[in-house]
PDB file of N, CA and C in Angstrom:
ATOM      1  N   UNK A   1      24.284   5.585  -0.457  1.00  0.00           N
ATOM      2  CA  UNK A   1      25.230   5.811  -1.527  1.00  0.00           C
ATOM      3  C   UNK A   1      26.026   7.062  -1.208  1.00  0.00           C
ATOM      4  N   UNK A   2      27.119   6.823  -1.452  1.00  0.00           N
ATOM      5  CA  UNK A   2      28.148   8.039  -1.367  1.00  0.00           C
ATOM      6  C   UNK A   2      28.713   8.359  -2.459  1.00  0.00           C
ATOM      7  N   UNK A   3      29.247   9.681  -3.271  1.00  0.00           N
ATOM      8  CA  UNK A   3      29.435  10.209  -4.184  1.00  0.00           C
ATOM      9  C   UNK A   3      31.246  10.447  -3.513  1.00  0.00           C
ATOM     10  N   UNK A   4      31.790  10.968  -4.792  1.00  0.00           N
ATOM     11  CA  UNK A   4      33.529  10.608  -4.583  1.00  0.00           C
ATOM     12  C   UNK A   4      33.926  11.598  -3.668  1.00  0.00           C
ATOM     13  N   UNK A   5      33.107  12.644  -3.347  1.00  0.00           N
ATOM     14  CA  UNK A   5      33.866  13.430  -1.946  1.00  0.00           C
ATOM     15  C   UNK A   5      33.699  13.010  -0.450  1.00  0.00           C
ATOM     16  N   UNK A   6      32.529  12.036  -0.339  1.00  0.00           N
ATOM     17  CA  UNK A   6      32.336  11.205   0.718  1.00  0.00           C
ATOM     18  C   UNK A   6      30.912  11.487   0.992  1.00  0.00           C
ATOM     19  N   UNK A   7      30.517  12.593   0.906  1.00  0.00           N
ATOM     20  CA  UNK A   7      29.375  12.740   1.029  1.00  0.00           C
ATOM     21  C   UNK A   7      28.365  12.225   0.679  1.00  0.00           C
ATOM     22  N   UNK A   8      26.984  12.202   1.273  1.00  0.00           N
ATOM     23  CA  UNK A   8      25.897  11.488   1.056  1.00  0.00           C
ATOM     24  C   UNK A   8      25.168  12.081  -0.107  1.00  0.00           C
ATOM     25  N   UNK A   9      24.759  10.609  -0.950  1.00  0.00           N
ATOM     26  CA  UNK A   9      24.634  11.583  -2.629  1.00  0.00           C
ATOM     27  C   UNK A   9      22.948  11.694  -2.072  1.00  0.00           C
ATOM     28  N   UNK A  10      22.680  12.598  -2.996  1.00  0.00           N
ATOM     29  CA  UNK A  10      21.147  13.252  -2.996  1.00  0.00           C
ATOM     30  C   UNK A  10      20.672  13.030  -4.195  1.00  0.00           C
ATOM     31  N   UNK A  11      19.076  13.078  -4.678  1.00  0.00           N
ATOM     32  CA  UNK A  11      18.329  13.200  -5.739  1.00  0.00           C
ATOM     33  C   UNK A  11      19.241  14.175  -6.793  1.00  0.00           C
ATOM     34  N   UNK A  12      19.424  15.445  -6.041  1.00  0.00           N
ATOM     35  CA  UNK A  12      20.355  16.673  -7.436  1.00  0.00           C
ATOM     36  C   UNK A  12      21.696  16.159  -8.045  1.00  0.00           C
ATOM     37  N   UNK A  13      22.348  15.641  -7.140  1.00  0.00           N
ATOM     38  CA  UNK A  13      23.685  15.240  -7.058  1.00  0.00           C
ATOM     39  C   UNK A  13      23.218  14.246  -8.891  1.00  0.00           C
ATOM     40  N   UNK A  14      22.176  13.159  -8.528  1.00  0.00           N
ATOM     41  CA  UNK A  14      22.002  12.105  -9.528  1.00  0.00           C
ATOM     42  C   UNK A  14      21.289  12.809 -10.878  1.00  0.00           C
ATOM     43  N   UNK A  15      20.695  14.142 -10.572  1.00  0.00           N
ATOM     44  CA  UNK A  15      20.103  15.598 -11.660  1.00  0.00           C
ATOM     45  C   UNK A  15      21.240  15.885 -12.749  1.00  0.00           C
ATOM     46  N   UNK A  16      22.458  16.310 -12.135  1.00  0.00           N
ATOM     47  CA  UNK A  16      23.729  16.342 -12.513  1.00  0.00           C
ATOM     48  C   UNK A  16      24.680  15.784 -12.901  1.00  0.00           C
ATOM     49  N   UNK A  17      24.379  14.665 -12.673  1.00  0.00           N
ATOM     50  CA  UNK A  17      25.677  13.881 -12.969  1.00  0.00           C
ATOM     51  C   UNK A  17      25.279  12.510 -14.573  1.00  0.00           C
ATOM     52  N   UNK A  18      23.666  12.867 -14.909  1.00  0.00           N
ATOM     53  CA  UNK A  18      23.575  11.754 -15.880  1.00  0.00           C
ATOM     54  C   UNK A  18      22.394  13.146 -16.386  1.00  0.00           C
ATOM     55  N   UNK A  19      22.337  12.085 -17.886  1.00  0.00           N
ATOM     56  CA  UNK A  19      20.978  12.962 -18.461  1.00  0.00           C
ATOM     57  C   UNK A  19      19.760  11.880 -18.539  1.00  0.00           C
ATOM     58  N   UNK A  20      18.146  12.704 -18.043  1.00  0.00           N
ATOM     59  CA  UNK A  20      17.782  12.311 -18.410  1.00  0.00           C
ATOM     60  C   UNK A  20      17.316  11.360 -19.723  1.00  0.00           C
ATOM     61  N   UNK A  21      16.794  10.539 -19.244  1.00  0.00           N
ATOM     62  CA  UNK A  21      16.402   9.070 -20.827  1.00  0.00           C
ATOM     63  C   UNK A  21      15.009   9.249 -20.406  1.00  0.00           C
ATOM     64  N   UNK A  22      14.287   8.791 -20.116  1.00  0.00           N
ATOM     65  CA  UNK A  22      12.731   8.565 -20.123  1.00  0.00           C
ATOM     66  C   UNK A  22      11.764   8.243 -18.958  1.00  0.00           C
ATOM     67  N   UNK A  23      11.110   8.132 -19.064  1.00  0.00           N
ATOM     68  CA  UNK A  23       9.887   7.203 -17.950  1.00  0.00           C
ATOM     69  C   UNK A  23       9.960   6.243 -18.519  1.00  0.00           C
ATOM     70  N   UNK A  24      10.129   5.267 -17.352  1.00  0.00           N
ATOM     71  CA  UNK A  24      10.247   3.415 -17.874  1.00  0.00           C
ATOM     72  C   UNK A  24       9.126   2.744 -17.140  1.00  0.00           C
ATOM     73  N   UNK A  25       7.713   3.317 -16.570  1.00  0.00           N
ATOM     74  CA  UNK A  25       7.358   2.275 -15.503  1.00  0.00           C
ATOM     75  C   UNK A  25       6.175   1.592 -16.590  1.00  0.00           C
ATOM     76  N   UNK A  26       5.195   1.082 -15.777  1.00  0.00           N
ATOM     77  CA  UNK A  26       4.752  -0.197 -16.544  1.00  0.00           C
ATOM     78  C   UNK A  26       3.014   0.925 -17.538  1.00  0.00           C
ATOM     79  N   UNK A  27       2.715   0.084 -17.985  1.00  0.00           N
ATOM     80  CA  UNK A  27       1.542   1.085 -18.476  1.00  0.00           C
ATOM     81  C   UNK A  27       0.740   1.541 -17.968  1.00  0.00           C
ATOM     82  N   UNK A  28       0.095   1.165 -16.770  1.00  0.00           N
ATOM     83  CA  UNK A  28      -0.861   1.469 -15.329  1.00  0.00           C
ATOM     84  C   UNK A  28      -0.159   3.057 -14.878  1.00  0.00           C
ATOM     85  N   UNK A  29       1.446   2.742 -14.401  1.00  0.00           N
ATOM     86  CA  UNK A  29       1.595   3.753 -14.005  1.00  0.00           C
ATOM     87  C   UNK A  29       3.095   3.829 -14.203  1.00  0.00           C
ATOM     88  N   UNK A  30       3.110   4.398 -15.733  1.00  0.00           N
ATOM     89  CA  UNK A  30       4.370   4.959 -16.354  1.00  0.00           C
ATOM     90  C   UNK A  30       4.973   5.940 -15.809  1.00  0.00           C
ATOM     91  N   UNK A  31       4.448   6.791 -14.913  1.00  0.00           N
ATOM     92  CA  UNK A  31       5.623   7.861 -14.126  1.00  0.00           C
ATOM     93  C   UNK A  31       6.367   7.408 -12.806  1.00  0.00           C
ATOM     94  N   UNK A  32       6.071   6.008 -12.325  1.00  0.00           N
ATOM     95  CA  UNK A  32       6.704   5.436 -11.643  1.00  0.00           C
ATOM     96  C   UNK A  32       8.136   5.299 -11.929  1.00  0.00           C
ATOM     97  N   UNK A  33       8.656   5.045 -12.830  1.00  0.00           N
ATOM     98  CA  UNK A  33      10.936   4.639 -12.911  1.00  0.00           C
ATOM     99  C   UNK A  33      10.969   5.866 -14.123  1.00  0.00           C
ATOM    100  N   UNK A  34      12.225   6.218 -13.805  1.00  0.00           N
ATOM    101  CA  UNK A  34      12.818   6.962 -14.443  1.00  0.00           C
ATOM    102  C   UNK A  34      13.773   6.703 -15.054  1.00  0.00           C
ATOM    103  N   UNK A  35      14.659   6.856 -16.270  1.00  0.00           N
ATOM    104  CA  UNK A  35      15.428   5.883 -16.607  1.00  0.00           C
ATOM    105  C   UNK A  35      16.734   7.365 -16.872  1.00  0.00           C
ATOM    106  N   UNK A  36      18.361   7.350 -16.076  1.00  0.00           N
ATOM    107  CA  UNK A  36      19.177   8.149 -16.866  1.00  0.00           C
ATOM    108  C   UNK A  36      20.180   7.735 -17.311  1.00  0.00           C
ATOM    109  N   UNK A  37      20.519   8.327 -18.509  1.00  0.00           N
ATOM    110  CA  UNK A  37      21.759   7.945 -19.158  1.00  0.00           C
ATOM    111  C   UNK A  37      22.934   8.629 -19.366  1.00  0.00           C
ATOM    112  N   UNK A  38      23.691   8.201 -19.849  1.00  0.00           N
ATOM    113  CA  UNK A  38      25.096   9.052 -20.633  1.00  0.00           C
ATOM    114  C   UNK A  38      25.587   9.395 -19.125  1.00  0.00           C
ATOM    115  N   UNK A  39      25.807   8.980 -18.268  1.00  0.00           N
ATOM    116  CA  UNK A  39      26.406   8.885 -17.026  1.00  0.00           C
ATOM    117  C   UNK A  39      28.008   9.465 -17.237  1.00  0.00           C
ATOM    118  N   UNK A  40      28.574   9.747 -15.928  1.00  0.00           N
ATOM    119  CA  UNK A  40      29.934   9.817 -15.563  1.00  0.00           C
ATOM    120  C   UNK A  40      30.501   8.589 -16.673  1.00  0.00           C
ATOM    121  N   UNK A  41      32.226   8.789 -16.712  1.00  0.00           N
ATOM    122  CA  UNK A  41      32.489   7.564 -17.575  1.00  0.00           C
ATOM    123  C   UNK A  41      32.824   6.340 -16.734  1.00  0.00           C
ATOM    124  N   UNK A  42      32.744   5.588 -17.448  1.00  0.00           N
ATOM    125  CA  UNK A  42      32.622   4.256 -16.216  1.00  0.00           C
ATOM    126  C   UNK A  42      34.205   3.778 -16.578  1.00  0.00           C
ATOM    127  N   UNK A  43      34.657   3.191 -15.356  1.00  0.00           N
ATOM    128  CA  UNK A  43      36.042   2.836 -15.751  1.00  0.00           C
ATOM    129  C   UNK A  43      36.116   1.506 -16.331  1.00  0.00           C
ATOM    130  N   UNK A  44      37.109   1.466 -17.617  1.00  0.00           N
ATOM    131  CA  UNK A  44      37.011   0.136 -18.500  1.00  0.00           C
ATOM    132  C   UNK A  44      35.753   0.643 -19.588  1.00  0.00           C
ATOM    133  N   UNK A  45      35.349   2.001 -19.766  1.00  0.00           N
ATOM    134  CA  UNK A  45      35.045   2.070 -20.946  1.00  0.00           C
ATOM    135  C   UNK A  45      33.433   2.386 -20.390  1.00  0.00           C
ATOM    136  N   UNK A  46      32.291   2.732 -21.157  1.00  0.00           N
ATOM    137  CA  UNK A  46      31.087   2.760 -21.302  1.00  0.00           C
ATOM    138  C   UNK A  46      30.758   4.260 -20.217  1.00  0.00           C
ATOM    139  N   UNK A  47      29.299   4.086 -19.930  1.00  0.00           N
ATOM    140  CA  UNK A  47      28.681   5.530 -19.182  1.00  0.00           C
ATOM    141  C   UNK A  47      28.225   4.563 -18.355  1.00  0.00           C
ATOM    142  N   UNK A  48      28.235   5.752 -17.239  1.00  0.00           N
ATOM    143  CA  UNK A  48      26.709   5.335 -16.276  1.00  0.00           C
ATOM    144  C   UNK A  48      25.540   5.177 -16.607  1.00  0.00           C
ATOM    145  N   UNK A  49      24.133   4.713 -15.653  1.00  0.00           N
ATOM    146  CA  UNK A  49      23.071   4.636 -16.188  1.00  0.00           C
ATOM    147  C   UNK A  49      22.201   4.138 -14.879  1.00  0.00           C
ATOM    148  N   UNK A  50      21.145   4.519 -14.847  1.00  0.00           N
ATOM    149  CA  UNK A  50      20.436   4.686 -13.179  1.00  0.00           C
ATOM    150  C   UNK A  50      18.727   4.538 -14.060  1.00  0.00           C
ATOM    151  N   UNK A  51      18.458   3.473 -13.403  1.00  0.00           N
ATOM    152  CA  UNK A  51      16.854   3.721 -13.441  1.00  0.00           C
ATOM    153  C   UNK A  51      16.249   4.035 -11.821  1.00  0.00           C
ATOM    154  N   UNK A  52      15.429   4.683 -11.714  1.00  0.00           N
ATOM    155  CA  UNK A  52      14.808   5.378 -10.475  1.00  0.00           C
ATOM    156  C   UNK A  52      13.534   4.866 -10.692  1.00  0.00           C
ATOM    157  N   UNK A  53      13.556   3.840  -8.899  1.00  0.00           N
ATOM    158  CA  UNK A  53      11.938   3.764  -9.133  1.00  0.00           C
ATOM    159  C   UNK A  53      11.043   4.880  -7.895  1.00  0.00           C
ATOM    160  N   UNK A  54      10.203   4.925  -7.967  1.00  0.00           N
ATOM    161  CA  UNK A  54       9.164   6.293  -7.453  1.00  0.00           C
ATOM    162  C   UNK A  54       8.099   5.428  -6.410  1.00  0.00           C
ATOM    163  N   UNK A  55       8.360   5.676  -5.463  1.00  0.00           N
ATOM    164  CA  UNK A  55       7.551   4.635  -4.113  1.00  0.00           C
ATOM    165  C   UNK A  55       7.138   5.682  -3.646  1.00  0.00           C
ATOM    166  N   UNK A  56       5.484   6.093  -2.697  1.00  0.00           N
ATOM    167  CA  UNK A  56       4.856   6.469  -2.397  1.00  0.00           C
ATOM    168  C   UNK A  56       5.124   6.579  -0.982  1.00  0.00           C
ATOM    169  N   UNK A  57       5.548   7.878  -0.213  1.00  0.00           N
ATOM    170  CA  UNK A  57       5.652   7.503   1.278  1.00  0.00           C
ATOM    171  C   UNK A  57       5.926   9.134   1.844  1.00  0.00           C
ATOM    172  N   UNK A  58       5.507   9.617   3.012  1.00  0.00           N
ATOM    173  CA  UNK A  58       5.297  10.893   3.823  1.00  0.00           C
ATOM    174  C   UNK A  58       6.408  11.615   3.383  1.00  0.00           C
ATOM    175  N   UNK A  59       7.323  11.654   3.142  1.00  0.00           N
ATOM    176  CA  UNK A  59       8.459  12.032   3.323  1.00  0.00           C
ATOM    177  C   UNK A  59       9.480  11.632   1.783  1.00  0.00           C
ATOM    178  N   UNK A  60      10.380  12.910   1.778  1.00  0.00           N
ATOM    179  CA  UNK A  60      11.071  12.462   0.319  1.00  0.00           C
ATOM    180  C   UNK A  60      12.205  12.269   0.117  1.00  0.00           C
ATOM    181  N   UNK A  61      12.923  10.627   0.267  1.00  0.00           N
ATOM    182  CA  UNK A  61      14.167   9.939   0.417  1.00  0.00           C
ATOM    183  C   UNK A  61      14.870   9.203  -0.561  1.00  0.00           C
ATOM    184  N   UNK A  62      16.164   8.694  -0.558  1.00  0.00           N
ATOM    185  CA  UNK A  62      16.407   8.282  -0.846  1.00  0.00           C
ATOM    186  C   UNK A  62      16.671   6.949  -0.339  1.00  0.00           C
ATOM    187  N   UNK A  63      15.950   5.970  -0.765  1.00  0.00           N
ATOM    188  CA  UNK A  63      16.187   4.635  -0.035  1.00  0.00           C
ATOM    189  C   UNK A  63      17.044   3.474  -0.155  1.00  0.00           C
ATOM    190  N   UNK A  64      16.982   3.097  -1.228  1.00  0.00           N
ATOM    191  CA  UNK A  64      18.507   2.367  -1.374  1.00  0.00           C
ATOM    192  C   UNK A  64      19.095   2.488  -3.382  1.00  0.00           C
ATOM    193  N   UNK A  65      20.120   1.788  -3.089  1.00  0.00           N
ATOM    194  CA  UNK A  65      21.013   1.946  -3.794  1.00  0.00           C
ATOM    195  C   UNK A  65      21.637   0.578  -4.457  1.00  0.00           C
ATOM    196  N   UNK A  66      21.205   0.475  -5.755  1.00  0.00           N
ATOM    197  CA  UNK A  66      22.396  -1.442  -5.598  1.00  0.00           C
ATOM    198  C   UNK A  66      22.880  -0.925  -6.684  1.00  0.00           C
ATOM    199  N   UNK A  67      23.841  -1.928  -7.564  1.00  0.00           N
ATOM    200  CA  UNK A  67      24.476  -2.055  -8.667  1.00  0.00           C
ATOM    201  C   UNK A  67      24.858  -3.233  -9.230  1.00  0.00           C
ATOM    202  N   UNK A  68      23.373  -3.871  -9.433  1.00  0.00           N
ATOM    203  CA  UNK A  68      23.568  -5.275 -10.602  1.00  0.00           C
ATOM    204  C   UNK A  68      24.706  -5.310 -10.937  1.00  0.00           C
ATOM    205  N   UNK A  69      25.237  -4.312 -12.062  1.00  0.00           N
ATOM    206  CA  UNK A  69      26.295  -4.769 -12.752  1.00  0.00           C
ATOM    207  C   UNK A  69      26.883  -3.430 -12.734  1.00  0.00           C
ATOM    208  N   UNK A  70      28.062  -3.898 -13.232  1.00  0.00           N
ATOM    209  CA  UNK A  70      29.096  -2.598 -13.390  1.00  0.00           C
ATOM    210  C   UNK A  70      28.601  -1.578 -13.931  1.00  0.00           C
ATOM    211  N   UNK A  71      28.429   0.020 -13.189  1.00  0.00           N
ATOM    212  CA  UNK A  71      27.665   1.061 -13.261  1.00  0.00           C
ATOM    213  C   UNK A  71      27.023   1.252 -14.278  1.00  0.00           C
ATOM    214  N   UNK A  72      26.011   0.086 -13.308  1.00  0.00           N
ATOM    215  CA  UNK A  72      24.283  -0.013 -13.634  1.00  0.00           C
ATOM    216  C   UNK A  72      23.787   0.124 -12.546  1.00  0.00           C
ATOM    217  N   UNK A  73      23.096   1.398 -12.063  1.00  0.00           N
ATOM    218  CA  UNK A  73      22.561   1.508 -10.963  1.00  0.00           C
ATOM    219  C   UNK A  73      21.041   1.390 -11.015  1.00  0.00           C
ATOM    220  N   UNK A  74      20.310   1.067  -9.728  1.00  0.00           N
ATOM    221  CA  UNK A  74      19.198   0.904  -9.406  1.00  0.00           C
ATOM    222  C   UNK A  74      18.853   1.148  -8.243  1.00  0.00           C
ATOM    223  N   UNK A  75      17.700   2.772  -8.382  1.00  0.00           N
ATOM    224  CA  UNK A  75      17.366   3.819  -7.052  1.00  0.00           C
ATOM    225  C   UNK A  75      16.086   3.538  -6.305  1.00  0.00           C
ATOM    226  N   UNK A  76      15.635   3.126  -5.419  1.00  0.00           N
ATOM    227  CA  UNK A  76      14.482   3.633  -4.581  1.00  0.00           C
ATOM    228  C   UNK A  76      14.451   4.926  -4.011  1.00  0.00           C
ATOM    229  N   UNK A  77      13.269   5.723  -4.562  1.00  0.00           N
ATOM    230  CA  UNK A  77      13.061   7.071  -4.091  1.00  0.00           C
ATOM    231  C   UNK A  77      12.370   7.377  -3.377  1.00  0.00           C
ATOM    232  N   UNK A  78      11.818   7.629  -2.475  1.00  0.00           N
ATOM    233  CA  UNK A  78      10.288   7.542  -1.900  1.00  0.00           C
ATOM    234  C   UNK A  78       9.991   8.880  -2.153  1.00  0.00           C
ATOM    235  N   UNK A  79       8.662   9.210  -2.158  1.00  0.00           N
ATOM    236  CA  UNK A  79       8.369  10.763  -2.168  1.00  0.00           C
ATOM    237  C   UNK A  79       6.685  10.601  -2.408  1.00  0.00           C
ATOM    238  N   UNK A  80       5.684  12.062  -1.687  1.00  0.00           N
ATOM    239  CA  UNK A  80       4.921  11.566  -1.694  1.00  0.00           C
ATOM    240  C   UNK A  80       4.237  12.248  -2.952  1.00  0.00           C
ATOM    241  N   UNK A  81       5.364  12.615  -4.018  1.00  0.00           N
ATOM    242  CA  UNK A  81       4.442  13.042  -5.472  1.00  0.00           C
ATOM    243  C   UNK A  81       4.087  11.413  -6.051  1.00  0.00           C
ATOM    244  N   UNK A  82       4.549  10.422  -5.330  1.00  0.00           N
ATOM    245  CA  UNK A  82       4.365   9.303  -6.541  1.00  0.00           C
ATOM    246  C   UNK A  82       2.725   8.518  -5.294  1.00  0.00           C
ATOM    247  N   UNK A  83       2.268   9.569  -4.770  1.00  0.00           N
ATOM    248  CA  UNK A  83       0.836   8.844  -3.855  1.00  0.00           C
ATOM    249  C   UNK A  83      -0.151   9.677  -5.172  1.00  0.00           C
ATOM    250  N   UNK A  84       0.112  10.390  -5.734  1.00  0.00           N
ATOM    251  CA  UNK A  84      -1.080  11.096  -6.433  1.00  0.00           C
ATOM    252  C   UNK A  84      -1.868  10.718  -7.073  1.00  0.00           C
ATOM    253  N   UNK A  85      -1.967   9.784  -7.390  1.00  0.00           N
ATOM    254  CA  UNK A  85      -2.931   8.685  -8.097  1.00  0.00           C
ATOM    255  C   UNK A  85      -4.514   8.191  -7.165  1.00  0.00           C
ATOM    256  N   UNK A  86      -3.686   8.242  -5.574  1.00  0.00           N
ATOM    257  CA  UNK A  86      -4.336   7.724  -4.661  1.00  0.00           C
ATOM    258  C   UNK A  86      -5.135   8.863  -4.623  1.00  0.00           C
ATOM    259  N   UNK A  87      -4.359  10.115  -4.072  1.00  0.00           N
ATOM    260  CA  UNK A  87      -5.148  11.271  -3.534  1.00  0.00           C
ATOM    261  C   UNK A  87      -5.998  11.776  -5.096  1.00  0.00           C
ATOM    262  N   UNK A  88      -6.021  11.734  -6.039  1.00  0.00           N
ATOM    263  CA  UNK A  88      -6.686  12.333  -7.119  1.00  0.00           C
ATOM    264  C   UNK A  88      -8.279  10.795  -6.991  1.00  0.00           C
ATOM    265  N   UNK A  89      -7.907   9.978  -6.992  1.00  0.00           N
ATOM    266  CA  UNK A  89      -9.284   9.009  -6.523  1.00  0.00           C
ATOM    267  C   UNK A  89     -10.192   9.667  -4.813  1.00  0.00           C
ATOM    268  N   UNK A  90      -9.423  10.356  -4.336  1.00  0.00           N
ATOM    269  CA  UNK A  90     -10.206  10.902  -3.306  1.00  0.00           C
ATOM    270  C   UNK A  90     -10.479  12.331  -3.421  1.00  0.00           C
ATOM    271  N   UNK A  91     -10.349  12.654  -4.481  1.00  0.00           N
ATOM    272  CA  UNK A  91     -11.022  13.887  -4.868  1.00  0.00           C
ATOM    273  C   UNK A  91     -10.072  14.967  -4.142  1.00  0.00           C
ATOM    274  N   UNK A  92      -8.826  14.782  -4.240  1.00  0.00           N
ATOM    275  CA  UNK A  92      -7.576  16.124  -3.735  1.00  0.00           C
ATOM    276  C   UNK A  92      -6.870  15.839  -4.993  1.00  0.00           C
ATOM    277  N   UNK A  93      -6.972  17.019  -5.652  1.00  0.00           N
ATOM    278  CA  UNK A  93      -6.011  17.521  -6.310  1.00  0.00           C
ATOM    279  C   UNK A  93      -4.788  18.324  -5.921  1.00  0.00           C
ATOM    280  N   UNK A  94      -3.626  18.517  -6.506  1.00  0.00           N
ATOM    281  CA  UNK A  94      -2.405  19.372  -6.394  1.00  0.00           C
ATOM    282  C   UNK A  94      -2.203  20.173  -7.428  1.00  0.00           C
ATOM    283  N   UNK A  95      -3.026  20.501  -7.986  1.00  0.00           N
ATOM    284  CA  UNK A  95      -2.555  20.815  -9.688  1.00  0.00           C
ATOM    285  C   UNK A  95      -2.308  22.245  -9.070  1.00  0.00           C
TER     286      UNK A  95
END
């Protein structure tokens, strides 16, 4: 995804540009998606709006990017705060 100066958008870039709405993931493990709203204005009327889902992996990326519908976005993030579930069953904490 690229943001309107050309550049490659980042996690902050998407910090900034919408407000947080909530945790959307399922009841097992609700800190998985993130849901933001009140976005940039969308052209033809309405806001943006981005749910972020939280994938478990070494390293902390941004993986892809779609847009169902007219700015309605949908993020893959990887990062390895969303393994902590795993590592807290093996007795490592981060706290």
């Amino acid at each position: 995804m690229h943001i309107m100066d050309g550049r490659k958008a980042t996690f902050r870039d998407l910090k900034t540009a919408m407000r947080w709405g909530m945790w959307a993931g399922t009841p097992k493990n609700q800190y998985s998606q993130m849901e933001y709203e009140n976005g940039e204005p969308c052209w033809q009327g309405g806001s943006r709006s981005t749910t972020v889902t939280l994938t478990c992996g070494t390293e902390t990326a941004l993986r892809s990017v779609k847009e169902p519908s007219k700015c309605q976005y949908i993020m893959d993030f990887q990062t390895p705060v969303a393994c902590q579930p795993v590592l807290k069953q093996r007795g490592i904490h981060s706290e």
